[in-house]
N, C-alpha and C. Protein backbone atom coordinates (compact mmCIF):
# COMPACT_ATOMS: atom_id res chain seq x y z
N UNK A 1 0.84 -1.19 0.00
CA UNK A 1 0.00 0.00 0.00
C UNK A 1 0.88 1.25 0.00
N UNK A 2 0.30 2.34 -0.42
CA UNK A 2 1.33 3.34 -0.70
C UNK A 2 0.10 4.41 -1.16
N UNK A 3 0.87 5.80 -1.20
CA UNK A 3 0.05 6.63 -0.86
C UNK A 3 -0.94 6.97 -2.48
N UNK A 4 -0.11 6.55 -3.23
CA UNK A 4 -1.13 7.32 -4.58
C UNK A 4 -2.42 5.58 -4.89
N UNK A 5 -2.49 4.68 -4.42
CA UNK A 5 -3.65 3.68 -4.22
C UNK A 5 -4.47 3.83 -2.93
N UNK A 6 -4.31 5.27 -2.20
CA UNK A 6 -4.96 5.22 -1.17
C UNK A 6 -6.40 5.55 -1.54
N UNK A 7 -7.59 4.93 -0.51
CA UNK A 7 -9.25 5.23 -1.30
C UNK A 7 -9.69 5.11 0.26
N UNK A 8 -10.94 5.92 0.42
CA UNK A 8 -12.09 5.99 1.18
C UNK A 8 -12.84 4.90 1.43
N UNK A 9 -12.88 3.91 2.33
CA UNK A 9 -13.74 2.96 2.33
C UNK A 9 -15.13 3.29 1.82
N UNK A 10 -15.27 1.98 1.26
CA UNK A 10 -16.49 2.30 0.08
C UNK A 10 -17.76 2.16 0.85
N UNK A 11 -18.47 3.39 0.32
CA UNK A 11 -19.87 3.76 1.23
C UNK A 11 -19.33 4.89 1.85
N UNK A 12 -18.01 5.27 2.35
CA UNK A 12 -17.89 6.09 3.13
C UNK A 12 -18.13 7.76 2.58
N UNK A 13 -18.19 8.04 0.91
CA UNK A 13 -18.03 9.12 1.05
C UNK A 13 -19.34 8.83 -0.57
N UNK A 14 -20.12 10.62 0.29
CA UNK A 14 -21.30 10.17 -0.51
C UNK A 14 -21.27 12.13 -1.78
N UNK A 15 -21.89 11.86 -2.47
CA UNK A 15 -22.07 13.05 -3.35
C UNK A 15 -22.68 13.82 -2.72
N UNK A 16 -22.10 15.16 -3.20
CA UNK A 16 -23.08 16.28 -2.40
C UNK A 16 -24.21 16.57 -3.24
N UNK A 17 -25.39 17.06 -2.99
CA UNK A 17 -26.58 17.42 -3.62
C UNK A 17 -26.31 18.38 -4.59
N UNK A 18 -26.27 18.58 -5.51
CA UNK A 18 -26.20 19.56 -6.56
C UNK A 18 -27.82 20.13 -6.71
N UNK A 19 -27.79 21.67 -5.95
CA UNK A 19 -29.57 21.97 -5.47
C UNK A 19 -29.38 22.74 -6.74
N UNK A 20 -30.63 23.11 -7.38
CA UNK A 20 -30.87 24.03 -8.63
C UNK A 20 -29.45 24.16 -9.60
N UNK A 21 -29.20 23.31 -10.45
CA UNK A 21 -28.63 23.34 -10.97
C UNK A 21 -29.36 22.92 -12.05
N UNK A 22 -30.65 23.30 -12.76
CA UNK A 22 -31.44 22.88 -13.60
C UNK A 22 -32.11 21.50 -13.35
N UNK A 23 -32.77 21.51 -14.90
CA UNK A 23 -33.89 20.00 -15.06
C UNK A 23 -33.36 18.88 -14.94
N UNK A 24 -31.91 19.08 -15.23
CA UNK A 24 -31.51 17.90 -16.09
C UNK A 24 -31.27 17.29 -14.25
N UNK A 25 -30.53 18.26 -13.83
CA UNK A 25 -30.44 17.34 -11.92
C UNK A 25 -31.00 16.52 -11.55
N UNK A 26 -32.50 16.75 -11.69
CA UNK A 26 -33.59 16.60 -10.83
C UNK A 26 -33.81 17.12 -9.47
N UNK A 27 -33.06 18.19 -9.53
CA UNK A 27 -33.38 18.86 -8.50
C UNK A 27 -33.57 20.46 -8.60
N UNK A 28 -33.95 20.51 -9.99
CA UNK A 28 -33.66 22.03 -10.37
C UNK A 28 -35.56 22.99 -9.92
N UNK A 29 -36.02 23.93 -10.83
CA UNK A 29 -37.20 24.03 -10.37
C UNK A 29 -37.61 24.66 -9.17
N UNK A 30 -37.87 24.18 -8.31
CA UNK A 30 -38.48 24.11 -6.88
C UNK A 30 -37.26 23.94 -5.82
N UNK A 31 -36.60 23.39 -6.57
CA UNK A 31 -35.12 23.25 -5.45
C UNK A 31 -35.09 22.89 -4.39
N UNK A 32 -36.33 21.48 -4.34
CA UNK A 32 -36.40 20.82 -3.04
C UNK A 32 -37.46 21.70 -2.05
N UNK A 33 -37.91 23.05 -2.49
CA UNK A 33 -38.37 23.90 -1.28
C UNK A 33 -39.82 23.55 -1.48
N UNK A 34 -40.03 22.94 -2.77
CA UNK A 34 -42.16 23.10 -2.46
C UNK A 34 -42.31 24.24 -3.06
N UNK A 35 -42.98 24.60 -3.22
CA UNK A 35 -43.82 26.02 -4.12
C UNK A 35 -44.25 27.12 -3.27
N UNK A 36 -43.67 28.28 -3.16
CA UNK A 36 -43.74 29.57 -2.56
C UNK A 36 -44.09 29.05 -1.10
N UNK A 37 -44.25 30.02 -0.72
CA UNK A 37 -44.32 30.46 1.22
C UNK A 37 -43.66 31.09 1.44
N UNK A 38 -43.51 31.72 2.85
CA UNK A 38 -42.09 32.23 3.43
C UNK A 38 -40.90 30.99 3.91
N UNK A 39 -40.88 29.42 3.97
CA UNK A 39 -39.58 29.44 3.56
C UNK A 39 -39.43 28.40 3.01
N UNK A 40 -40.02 29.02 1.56
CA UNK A 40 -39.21 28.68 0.23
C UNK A 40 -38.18 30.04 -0.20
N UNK A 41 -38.29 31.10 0.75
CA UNK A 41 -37.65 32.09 0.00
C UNK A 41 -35.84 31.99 0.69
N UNK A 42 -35.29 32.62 -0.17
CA UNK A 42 -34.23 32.82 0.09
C UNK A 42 -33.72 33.34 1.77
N UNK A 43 -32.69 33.58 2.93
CA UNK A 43 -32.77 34.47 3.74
C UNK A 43 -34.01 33.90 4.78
N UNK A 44 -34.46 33.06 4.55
CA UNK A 44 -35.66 32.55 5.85
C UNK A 44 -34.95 32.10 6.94
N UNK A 45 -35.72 32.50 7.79
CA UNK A 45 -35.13 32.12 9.91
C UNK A 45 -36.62 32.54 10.37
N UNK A 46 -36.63 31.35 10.98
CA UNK A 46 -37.92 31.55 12.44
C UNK A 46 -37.32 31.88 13.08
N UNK A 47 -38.01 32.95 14.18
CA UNK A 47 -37.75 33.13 15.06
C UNK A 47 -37.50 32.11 16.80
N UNK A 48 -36.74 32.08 17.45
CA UNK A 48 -36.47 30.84 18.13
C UNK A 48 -38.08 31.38 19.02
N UNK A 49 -38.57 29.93 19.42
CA UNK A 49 -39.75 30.14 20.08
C UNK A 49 -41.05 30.55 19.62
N UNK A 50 -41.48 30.71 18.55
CA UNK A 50 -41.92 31.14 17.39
C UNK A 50 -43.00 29.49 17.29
N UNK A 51 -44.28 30.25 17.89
CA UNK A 51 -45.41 29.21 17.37
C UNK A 51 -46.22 29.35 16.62
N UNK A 52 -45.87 29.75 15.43
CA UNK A 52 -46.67 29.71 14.19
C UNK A 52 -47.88 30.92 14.60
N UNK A 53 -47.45 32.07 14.87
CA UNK A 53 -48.13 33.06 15.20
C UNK A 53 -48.59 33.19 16.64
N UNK A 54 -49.26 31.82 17.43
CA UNK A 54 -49.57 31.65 18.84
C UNK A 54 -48.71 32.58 19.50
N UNK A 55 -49.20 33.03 20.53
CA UNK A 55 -48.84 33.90 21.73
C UNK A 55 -47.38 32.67 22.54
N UNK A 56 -46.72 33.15 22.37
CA UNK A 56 -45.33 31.98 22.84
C UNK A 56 -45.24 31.94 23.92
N UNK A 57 -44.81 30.49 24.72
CA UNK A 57 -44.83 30.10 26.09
C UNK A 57 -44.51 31.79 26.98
N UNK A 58 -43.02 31.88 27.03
CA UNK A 58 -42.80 33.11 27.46
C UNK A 58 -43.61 34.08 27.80
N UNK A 59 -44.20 34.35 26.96
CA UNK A 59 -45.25 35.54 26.67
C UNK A 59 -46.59 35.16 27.55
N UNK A 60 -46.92 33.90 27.58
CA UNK A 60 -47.69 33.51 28.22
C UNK A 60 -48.03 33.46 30.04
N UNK A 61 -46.36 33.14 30.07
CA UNK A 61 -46.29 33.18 31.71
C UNK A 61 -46.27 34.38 32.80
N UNK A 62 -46.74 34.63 33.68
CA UNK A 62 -46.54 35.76 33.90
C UNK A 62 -44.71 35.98 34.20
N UNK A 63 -44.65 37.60 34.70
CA UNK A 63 -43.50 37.60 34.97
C UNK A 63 -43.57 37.79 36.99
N UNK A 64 -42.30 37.15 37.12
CA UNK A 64 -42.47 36.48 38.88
C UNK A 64 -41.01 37.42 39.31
N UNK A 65 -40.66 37.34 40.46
CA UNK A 65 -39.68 37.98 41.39
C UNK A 65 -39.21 39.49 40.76
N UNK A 66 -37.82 39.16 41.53
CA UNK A 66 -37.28 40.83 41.53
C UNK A 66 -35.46 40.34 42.00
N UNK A 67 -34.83 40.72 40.88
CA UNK A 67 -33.63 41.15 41.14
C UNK A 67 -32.77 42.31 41.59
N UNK A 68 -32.42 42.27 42.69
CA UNK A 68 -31.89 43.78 43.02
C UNK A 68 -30.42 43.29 42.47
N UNK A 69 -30.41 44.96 41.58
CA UNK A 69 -29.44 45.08 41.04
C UNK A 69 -27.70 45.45 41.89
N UNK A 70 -28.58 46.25 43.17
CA UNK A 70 -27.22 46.53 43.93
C UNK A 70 -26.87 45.36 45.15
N UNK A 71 -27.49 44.27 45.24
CA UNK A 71 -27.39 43.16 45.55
C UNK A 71 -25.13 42.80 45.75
N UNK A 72 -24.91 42.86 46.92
CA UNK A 72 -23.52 42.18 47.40
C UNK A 72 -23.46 41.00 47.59
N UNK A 73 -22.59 40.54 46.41
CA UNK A 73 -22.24 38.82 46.94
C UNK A 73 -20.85 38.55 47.73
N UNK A 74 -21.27 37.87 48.81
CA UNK A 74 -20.30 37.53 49.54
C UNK A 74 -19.75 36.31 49.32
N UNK A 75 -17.78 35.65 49.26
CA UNK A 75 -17.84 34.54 49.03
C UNK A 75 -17.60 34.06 51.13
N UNK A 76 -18.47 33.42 51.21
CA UNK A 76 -18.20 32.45 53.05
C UNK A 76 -17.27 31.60 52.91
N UNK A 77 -16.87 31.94 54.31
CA UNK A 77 -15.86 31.34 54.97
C UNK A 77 -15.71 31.26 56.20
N UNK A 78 -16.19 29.81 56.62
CA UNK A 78 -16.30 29.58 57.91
C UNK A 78 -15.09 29.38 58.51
N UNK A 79 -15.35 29.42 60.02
CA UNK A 79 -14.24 29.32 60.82
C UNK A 79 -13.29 27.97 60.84
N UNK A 80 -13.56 26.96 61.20
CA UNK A 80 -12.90 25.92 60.84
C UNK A 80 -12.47 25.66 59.58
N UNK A 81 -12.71 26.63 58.23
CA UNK A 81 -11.97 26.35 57.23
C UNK A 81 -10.78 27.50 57.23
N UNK A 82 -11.16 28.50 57.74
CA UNK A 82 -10.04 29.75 58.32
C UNK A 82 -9.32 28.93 59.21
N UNK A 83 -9.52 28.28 60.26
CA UNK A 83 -8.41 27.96 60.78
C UNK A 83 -7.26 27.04 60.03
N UNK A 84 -8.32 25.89 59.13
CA UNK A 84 -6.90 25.35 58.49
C UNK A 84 -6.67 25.54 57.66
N UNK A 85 -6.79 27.00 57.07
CA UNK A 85 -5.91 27.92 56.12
C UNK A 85 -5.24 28.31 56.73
N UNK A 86 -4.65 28.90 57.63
CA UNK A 86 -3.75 29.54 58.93
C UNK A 86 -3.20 28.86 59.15
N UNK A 87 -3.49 27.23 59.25
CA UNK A 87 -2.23 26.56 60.01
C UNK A 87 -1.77 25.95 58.66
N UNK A 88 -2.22 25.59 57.74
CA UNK A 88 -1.79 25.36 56.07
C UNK A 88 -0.53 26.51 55.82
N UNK A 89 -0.88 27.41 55.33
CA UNK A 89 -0.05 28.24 55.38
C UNK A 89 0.72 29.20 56.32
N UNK A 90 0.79 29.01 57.85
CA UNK A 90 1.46 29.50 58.26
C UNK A 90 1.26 30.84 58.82
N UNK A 91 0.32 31.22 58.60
CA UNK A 91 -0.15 32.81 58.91
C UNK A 91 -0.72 33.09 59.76
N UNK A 92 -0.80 34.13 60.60
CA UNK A 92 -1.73 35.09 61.68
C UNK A 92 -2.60 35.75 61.38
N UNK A 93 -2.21 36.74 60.00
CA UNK A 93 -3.26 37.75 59.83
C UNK A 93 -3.49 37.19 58.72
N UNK A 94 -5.29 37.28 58.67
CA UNK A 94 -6.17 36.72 57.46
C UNK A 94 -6.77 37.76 56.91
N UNK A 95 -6.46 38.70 55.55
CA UNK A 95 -6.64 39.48 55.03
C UNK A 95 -6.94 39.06 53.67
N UNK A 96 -7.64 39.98 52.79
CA UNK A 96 -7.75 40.08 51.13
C UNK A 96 -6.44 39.26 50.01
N UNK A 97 -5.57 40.00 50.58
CA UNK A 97 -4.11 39.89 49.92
C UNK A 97 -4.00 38.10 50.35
N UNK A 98 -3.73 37.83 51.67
CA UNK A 98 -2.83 36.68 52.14
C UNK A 98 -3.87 35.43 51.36
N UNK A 99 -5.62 35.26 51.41
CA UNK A 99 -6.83 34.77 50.66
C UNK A 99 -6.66 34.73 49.39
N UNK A 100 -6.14 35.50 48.88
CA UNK A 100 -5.82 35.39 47.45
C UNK A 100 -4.05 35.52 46.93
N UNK A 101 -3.71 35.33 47.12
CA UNK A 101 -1.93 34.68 47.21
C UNK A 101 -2.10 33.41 47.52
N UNK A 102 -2.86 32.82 48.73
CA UNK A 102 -3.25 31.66 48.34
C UNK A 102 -4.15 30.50 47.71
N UNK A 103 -4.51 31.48 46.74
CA UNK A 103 -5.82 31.53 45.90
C UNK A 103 -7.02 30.75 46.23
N UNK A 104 -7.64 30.85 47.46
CA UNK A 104 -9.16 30.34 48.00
C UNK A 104 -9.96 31.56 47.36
N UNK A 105 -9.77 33.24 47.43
CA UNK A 105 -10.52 33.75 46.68
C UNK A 105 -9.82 34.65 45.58
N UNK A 106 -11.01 35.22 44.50
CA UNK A 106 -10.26 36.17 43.46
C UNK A 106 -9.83 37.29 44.35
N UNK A 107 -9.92 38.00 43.40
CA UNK A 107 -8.78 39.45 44.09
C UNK A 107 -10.35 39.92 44.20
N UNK A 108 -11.04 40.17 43.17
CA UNK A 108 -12.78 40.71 43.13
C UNK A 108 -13.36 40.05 43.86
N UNK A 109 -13.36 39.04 44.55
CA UNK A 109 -14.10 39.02 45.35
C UNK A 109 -14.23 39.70 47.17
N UNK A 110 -15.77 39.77 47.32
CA UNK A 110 -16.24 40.12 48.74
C UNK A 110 -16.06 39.35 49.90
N UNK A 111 -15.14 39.13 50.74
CA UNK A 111 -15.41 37.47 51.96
C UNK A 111 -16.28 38.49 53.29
N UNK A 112 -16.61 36.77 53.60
CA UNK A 112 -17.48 37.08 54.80
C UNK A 112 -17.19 35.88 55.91
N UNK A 113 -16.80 36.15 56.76
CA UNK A 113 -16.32 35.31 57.85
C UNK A 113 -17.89 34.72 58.27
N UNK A 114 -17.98 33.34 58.56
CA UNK A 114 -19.06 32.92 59.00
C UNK A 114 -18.74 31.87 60.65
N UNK A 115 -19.69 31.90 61.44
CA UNK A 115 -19.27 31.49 62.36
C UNK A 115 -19.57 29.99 62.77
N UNK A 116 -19.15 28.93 61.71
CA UNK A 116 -19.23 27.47 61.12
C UNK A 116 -17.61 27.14 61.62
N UNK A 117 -17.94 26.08 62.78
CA UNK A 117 -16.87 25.32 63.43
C UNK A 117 -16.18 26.25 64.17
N UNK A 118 -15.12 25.20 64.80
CA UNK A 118 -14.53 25.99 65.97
C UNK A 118 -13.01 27.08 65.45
N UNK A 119 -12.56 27.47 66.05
CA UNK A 119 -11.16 28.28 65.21
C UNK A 119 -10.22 28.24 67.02
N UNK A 120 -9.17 27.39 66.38
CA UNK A 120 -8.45 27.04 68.15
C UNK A 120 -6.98 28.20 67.85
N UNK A 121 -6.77 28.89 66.95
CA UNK A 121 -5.57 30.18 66.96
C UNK A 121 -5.77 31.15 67.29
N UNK A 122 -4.92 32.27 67.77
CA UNK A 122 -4.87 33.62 67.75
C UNK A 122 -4.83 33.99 66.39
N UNK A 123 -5.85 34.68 65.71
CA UNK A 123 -5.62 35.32 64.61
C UNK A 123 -6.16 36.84 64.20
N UNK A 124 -5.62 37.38 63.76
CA UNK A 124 -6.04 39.18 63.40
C UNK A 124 -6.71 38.84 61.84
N UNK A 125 -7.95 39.22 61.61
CA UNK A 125 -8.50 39.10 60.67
C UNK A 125 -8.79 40.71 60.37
N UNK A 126 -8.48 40.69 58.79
CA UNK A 126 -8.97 42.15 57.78
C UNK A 126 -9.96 41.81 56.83
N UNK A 127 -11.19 41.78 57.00
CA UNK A 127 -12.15 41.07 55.75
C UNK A 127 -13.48 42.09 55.53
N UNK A 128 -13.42 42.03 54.58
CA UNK A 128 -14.65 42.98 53.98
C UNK A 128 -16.32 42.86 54.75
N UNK A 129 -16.59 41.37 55.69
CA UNK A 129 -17.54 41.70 56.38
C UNK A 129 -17.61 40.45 57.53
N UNK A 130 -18.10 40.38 58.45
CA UNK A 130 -18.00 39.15 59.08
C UNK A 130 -19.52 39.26 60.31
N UNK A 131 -19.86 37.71 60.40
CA UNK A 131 -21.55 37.86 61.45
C UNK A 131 -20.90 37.54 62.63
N UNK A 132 -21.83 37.81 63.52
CA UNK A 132 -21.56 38.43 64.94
C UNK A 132 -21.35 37.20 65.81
N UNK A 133 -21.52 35.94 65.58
CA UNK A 133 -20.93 34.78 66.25
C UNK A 133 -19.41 34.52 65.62
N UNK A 134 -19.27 35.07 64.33
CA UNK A 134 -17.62 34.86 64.08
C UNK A 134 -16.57 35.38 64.64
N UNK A 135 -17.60 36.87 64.97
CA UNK A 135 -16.30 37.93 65.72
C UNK A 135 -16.25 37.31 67.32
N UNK A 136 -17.44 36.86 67.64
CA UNK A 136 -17.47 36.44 69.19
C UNK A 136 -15.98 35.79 68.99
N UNK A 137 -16.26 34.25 68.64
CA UNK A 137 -15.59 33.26 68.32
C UNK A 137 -14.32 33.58 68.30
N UNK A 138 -13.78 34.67 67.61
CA UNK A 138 -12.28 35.11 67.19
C UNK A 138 -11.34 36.09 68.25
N UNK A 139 -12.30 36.97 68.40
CA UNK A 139 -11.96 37.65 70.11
C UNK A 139 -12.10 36.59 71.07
N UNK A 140 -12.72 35.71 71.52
CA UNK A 140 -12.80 34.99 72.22
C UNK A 140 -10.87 33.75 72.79
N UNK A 141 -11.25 33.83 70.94
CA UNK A 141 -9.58 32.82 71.11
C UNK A 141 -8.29 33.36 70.81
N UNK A 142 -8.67 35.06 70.99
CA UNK A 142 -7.68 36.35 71.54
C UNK A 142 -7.22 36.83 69.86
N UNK A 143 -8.20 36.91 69.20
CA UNK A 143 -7.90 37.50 68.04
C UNK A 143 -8.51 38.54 68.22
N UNK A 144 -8.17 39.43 66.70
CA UNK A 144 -8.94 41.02 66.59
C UNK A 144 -9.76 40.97 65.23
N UNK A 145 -10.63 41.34 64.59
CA UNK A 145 -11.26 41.38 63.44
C UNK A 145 -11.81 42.72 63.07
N UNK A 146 -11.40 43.43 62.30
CA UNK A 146 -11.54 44.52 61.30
C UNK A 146 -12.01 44.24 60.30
N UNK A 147 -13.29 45.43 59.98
CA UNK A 147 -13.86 45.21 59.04
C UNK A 147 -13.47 46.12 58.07
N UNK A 148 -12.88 45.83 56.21
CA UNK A 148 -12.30 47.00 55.99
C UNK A 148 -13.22 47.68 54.56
């Protein structure tokens, strides 16, 4: 075998349709489309969702809730996973910077200390927001927490 006797297993490769290319095709004429409408014409697209004029699901349903746009997402972070980030890496103070150097969050993101499990270190926390059993929790085991 060698490259100029090389072939397509047979069946494998089929003719393309030759559309309107006259009578003689058999496909010339009508060009497969059927006789006028809108799409026999050239440039035709339904619209997605589009029930043949019917009022479309969408349209049908009412519209429900409310998104607030100035809405803050916080990413959580409970205490027992703060603590064994601290003893993982070695650190005291749990800030923006030290969270993302060790990439648990983006740089864009918001944290929020949550007060989930125990935290057995002294640690100084700098975090954009934290609930009021976390700060207990952290003063308690002689840390400080700033909110910045």
């Amino acid at each position: 075998m060698e490259l100029h006797n090389l072939k397509p297993a047979k069946g494998s490769v089929k003719n393309k349709k030759r559309i309107a290319r006259g009578p003689g095709s058999g496909r010339g004429g009508t060009s497969t489309r059927g006789h006028k409408g809108q799409k026999s014409r050239s440039g035709y697209s339904r619209k997605r969702n589009f029930e043949g004029g019917q009022m479309p699901l969408q349209m049908r349903l009412p519209k429900v809730g409310f998104k607030n746009p100035n809405r803050v997402e916080y990413v959580a972070i409970n205490l027992d996973r703060l603590d064994a980030i601290s003893e993982k890496h070695n650190i005291s103070t749990v800030s923006l910077e030290t969270l993302t150097a060790s990439g648990i969050v983006k740089k864009t993101d918001k944290v929020k200390i949550l007060g989930g499990g125990e935290l057995k270190r002294k640690l100084e926390v700098k975090i954009h927001a934290c609930s009021e059993s976390a700060k207990k929790a952290i003063e308690a085991a002689g840390g400080t927490v700033e909110i910045v």
